[in-house]
N, C-alpha and C. Protein backbone atom coordinates (compact mmCIF):
# COMPACT_ATOMS: atom_id res chain seq x y z
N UNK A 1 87.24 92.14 53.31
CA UNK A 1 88.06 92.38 54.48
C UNK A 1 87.41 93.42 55.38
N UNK A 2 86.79 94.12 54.70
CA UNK A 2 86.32 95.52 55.47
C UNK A 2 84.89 94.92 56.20
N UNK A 3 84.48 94.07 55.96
CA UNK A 3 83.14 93.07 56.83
C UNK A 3 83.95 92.76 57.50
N UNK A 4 84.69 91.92 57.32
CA UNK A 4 84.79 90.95 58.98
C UNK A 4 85.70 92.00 60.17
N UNK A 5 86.18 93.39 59.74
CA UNK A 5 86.80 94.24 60.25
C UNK A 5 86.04 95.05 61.88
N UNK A 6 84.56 94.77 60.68
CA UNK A 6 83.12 95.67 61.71
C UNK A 6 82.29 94.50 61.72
N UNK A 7 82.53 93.25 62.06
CA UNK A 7 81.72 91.94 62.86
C UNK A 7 82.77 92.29 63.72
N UNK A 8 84.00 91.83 63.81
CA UNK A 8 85.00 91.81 64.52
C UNK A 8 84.95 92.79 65.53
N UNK A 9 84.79 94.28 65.21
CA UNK A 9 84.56 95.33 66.04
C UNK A 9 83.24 95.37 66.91
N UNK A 10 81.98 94.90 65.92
CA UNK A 10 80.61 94.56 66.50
C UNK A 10 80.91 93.61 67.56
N UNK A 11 81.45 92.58 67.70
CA UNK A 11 80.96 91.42 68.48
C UNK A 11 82.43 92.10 69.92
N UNK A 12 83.41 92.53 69.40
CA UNK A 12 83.78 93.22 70.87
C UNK A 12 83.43 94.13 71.59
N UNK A 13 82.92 95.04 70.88
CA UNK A 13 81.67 95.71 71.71
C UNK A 13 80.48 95.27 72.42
N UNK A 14 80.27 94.53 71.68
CA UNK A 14 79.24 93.54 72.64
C UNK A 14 79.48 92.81 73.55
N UNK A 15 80.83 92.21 73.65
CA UNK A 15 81.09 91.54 74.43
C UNK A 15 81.97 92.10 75.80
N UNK A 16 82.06 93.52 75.75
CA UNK A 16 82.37 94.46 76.43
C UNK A 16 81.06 94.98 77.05
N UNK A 17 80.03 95.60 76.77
CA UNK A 17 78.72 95.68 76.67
C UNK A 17 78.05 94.73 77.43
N UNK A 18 78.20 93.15 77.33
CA UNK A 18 77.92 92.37 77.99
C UNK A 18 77.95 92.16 79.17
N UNK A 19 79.75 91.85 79.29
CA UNK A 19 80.44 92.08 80.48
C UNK A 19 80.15 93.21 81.53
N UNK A 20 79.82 94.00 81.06
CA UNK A 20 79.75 95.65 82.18
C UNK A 20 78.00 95.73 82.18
N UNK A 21 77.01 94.69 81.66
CA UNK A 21 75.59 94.24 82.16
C UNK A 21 76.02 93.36 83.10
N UNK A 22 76.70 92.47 83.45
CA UNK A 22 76.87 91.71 83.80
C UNK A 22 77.47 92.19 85.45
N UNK A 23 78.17 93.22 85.36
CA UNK A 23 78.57 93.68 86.47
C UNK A 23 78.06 94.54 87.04
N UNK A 24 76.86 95.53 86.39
CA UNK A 24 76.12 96.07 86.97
C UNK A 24 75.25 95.28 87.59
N UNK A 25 74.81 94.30 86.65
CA UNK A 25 73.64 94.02 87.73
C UNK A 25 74.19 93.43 89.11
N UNK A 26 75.55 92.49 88.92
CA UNK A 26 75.80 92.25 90.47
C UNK A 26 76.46 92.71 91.69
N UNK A 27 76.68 93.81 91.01
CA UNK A 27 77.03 95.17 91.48
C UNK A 27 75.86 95.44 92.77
N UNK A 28 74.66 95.69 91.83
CA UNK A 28 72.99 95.93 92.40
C UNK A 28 72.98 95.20 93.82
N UNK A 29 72.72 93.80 93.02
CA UNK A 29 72.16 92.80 93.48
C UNK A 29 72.75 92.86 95.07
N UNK A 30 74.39 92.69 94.90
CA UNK A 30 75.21 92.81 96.44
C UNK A 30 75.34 94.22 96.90
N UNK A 31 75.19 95.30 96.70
CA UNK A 31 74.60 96.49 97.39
C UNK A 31 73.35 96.65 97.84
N UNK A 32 72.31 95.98 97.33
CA UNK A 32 71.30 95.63 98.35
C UNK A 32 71.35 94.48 98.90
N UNK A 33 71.71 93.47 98.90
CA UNK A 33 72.11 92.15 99.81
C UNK A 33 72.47 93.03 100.95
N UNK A 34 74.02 93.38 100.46
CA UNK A 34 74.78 94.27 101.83
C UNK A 34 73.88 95.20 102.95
N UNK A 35 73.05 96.30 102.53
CA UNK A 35 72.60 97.21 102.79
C UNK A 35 71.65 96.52 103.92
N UNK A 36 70.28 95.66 103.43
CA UNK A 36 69.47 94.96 104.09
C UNK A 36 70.02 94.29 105.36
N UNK A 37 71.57 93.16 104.92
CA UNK A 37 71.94 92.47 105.82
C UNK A 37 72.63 93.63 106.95
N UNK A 38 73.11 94.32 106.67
CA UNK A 38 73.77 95.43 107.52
C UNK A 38 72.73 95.95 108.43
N UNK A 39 71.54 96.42 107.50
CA UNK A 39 70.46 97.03 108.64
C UNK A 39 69.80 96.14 109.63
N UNK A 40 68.98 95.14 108.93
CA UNK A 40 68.73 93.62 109.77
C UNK A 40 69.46 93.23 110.42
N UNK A 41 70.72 93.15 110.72
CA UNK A 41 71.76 92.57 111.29
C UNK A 41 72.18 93.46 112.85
N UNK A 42 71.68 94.96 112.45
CA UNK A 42 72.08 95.55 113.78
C UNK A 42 71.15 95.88 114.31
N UNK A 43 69.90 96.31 113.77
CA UNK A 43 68.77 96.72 114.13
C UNK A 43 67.89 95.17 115.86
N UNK A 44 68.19 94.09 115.14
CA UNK A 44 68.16 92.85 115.52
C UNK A 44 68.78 92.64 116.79
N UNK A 45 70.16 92.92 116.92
CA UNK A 45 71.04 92.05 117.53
C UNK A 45 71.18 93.65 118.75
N UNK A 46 71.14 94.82 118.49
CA UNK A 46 71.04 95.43 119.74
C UNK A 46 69.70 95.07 120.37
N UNK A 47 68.72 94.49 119.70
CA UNK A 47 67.64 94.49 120.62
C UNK A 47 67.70 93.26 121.56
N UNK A 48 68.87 92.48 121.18
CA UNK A 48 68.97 91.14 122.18
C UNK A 48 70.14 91.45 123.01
N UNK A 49 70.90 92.41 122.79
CA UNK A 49 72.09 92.86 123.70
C UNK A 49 71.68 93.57 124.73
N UNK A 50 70.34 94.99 124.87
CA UNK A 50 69.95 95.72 125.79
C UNK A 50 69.33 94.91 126.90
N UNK A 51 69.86 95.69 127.63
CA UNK A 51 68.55 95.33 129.16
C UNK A 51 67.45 96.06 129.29
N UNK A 52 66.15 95.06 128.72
CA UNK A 52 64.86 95.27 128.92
C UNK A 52 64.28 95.25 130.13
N UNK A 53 64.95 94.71 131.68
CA UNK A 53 64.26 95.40 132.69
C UNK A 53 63.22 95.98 132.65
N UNK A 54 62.65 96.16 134.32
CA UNK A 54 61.78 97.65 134.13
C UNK A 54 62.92 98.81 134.64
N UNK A 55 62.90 99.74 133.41
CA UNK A 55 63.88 100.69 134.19
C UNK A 55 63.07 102.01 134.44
N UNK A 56 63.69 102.45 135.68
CA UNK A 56 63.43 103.50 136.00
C UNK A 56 63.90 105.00 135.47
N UNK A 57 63.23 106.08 136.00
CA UNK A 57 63.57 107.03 134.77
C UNK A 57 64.95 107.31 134.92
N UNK A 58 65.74 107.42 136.03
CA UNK A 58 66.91 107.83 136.39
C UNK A 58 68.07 107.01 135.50
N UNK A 59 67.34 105.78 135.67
CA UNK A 59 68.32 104.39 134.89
C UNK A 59 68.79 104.43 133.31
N UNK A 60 69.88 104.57 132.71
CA UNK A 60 70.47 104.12 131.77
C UNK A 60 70.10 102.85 130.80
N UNK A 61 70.10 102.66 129.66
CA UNK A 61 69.87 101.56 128.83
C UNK A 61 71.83 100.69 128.64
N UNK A 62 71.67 99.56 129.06
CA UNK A 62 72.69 99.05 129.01
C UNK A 62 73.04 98.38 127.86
N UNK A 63 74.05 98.56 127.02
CA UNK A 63 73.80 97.18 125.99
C UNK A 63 75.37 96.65 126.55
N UNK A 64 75.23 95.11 126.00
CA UNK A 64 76.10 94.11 126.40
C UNK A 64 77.33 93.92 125.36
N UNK A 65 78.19 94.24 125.02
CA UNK A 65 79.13 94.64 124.18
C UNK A 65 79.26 93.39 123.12
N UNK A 66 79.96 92.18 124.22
CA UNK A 66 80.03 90.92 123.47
C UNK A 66 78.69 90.33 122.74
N UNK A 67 77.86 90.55 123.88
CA UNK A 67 76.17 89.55 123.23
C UNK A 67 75.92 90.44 121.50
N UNK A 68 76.16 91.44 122.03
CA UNK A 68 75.88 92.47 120.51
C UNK A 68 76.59 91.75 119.34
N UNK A 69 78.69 91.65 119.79
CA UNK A 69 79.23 91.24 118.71
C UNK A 69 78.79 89.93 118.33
N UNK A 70 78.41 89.08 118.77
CA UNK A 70 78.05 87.50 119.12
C UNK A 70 76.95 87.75 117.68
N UNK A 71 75.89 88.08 118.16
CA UNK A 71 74.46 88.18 117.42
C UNK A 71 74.67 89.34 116.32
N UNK A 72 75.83 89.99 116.02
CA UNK A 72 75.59 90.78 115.03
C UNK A 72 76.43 90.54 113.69
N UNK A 73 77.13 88.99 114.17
CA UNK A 73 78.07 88.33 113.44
C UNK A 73 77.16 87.18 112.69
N UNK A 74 76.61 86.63 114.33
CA UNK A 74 75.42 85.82 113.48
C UNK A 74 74.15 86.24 112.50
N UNK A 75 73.43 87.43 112.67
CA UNK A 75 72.26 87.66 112.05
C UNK A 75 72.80 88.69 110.84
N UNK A 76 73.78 88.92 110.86
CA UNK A 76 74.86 89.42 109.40
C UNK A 76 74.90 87.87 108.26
N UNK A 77 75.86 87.08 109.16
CA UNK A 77 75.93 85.93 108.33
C UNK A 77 74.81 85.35 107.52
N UNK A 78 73.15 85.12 108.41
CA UNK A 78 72.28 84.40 108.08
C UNK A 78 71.04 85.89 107.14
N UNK A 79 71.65 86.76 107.19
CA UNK A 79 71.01 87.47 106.01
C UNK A 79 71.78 87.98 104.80
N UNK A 80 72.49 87.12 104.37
CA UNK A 80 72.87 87.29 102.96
C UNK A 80 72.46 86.14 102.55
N UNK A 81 71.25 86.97 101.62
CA UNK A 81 71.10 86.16 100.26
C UNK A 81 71.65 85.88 99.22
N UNK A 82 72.24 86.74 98.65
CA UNK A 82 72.84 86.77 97.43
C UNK A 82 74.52 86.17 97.52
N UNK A 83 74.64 84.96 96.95
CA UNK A 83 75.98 84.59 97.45
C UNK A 83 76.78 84.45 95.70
N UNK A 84 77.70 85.11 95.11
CA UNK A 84 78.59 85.47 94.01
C UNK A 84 79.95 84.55 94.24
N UNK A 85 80.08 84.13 93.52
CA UNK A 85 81.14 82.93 93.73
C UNK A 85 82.40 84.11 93.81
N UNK A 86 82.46 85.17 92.99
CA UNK A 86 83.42 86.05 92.94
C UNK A 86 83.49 87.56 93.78
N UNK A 87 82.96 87.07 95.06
CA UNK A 87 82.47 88.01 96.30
C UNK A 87 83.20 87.44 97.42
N UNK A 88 83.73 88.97 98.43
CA UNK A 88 83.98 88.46 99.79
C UNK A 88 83.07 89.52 100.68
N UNK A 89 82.72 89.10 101.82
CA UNK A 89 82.39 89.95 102.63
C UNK A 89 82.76 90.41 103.84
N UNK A 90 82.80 91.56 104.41
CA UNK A 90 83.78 91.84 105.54
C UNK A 90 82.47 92.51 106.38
N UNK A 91 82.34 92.83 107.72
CA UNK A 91 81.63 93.22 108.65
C UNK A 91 82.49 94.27 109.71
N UNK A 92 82.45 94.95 110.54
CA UNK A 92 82.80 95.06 111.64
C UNK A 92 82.00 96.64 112.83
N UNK A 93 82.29 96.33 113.85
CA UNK A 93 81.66 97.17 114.84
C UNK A 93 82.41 98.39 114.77
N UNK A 94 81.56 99.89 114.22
CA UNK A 94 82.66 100.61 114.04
C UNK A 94 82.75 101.80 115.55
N UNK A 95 81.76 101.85 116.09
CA UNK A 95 81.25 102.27 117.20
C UNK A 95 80.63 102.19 118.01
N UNK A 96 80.82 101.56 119.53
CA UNK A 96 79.99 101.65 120.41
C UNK A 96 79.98 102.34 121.41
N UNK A 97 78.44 102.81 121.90
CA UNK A 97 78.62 103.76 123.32
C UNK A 97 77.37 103.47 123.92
N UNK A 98 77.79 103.49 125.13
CA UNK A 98 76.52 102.79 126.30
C UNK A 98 75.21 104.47 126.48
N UNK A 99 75.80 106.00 126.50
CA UNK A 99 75.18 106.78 126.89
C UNK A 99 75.24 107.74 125.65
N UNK A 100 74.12 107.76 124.75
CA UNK A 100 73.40 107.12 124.84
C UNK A 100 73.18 105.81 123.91
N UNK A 101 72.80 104.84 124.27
CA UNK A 101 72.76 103.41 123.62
C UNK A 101 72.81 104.01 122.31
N UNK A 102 74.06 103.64 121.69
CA UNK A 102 73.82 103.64 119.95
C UNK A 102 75.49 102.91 119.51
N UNK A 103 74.60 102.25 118.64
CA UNK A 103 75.90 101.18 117.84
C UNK A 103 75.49 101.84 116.18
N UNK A 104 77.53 101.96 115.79
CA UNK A 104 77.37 102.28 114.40
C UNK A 104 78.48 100.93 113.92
N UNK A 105 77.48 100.33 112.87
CA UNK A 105 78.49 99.17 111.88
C UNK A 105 78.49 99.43 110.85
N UNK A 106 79.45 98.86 110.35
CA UNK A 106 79.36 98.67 108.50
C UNK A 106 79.68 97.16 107.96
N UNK A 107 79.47 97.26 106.70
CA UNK A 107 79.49 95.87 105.96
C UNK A 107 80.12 96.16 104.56
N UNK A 108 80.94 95.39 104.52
CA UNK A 108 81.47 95.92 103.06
C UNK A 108 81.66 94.63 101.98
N UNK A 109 81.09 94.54 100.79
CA UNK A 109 81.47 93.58 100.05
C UNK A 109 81.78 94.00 98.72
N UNK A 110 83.22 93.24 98.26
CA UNK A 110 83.82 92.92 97.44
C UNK A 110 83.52 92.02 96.36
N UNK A 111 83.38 92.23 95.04
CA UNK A 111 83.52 91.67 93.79
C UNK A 111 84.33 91.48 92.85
N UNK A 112 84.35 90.56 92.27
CA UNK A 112 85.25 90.58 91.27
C UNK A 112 84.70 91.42 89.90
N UNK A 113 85.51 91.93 89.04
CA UNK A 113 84.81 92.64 87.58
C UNK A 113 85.24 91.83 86.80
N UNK A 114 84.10 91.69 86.00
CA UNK A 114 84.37 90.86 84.69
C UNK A 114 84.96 92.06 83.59
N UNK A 115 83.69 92.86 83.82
CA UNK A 115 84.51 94.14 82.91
C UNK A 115 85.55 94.39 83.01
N UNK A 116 86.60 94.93 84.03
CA UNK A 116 87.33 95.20 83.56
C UNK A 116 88.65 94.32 83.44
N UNK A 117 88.10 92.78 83.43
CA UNK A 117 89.02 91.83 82.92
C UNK A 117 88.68 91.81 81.53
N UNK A 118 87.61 91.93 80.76
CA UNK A 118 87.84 92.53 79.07
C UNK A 118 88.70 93.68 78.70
N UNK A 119 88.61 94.68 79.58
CA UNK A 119 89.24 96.09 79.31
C UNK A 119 90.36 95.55 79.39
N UNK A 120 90.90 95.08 80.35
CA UNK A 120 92.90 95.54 81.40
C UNK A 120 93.32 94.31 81.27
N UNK A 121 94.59 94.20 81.62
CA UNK A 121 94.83 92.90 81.76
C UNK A 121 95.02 92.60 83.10
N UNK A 122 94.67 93.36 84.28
CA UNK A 122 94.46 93.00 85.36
C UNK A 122 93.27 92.81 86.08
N UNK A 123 93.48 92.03 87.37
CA UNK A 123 92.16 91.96 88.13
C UNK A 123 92.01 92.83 88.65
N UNK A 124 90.76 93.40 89.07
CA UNK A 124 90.31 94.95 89.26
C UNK A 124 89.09 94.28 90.03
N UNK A 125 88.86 94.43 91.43
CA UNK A 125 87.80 94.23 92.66
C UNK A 125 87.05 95.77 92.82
N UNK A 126 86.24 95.64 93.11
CA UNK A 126 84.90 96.58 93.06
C UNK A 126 84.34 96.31 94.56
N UNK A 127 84.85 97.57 95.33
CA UNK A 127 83.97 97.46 96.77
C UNK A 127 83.07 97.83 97.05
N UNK A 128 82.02 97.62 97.94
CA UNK A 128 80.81 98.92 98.18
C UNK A 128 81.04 98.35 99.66
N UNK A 129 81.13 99.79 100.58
CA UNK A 129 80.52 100.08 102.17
C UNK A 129 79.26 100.43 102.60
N UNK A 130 78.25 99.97 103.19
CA UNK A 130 77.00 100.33 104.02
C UNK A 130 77.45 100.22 105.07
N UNK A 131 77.08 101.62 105.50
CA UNK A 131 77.24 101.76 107.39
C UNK A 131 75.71 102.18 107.58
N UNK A 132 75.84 101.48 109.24
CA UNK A 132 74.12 101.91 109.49
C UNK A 132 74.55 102.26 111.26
N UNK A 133 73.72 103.57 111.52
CA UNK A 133 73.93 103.67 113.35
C UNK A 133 72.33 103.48 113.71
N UNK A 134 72.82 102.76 115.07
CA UNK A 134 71.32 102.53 115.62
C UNK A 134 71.43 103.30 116.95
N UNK A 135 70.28 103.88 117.38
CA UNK A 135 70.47 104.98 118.45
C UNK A 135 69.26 104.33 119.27
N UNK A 136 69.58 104.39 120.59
CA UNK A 136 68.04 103.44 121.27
C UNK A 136 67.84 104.37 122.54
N UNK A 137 66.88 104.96 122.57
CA UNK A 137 66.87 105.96 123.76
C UNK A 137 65.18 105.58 124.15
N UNK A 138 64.94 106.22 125.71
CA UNK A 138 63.59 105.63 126.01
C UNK A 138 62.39 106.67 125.52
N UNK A 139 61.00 105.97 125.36
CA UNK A 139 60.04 106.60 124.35
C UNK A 139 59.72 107.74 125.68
N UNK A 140 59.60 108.03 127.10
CA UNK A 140 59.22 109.13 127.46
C UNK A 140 60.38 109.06 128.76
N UNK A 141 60.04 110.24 129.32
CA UNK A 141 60.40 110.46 130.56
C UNK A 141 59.61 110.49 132.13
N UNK A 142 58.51 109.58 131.62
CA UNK A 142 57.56 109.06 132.52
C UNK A 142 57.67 107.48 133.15
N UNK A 143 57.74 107.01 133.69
CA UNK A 143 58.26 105.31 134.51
C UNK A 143 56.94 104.38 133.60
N UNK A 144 56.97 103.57 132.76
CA UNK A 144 56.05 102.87 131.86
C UNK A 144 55.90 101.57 132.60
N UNK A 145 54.85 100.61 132.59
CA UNK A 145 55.10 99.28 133.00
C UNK A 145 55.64 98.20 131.68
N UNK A 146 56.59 97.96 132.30
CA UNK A 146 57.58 96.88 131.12
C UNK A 146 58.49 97.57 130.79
N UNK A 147 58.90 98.87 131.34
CA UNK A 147 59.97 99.07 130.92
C UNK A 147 60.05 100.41 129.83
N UNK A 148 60.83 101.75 129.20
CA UNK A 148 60.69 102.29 128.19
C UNK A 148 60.72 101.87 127.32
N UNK A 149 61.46 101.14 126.53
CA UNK A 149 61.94 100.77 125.52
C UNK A 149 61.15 99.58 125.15
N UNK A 150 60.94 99.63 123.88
CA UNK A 150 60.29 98.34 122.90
C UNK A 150 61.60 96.87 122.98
């Protein structure tokens, strides 16, 4: 009796053990999914929202509010790799300001835990937030041909 007491104990530990490998790693995996798609996603999409003009030194960098949300919905969407059947993902614009050009977003995705559906008897979701600000100001204060900005 006292064997199958400590298999019994062995193999739920392990299978606890398992479970919480199991959630670390996709834990990982979608905190860098997130992180990448978050940075790629804004880094990208202000550079298709600004007006590249030639501007002059006096002149302001404009970005386009909608074109930003447009392209930062799309190049969010098309950089997640990592897709978890037991994942949601959320996005949104958490700040914008024209002077000086800088957009701050975040990305947040949700998992399900296996772990602690061994532990609890409830479902228990696991979030992680990446926020990223992008700041775009011109490289001098001299009039460049094409414009300051890359």
């Amino acid at each position: 009796m006292s064997k199958m007491i400590w298999f019994g104990l062995a193999v739920s530990i392990f299978t606890m053990c398992f479970a919480f490998q199991i959630d670390t790693t996709v834990l990982n995996a979608s905190m860098i999914d997130n992180r990448d798609a978050v940075k790629q996603a804004s880094e990208a999409s202000i550079q298709r929202a600004i007006n590249k003009g030639t501007l002059r030194v006096s002149e302001r960098i404009e970005i386009d509010q909608s074109v930003f949300n447009k392209e930062y919905e799309d190049f969010y969407k098309s950089n997640n790799d990592f897709n978890y059947e037991g994942s949601t993902r959320n996005f949104k614009v958490v700040k914008f300001n024209t002077s000086p050009a800088m957009v701050a977003v975040e990305g947040e995705v949700t998992n399900k835990s296996t772990f602690m559906k061994t532990t609890k008897d409830e479902d228990e979701d696991v979030s992680l937030v990446f926020k990223n600000i992008v700041i775009y100001e011109s490289k001098s204060k001299i009039k460049m041909p094409g414009g300051n900005v890359d």
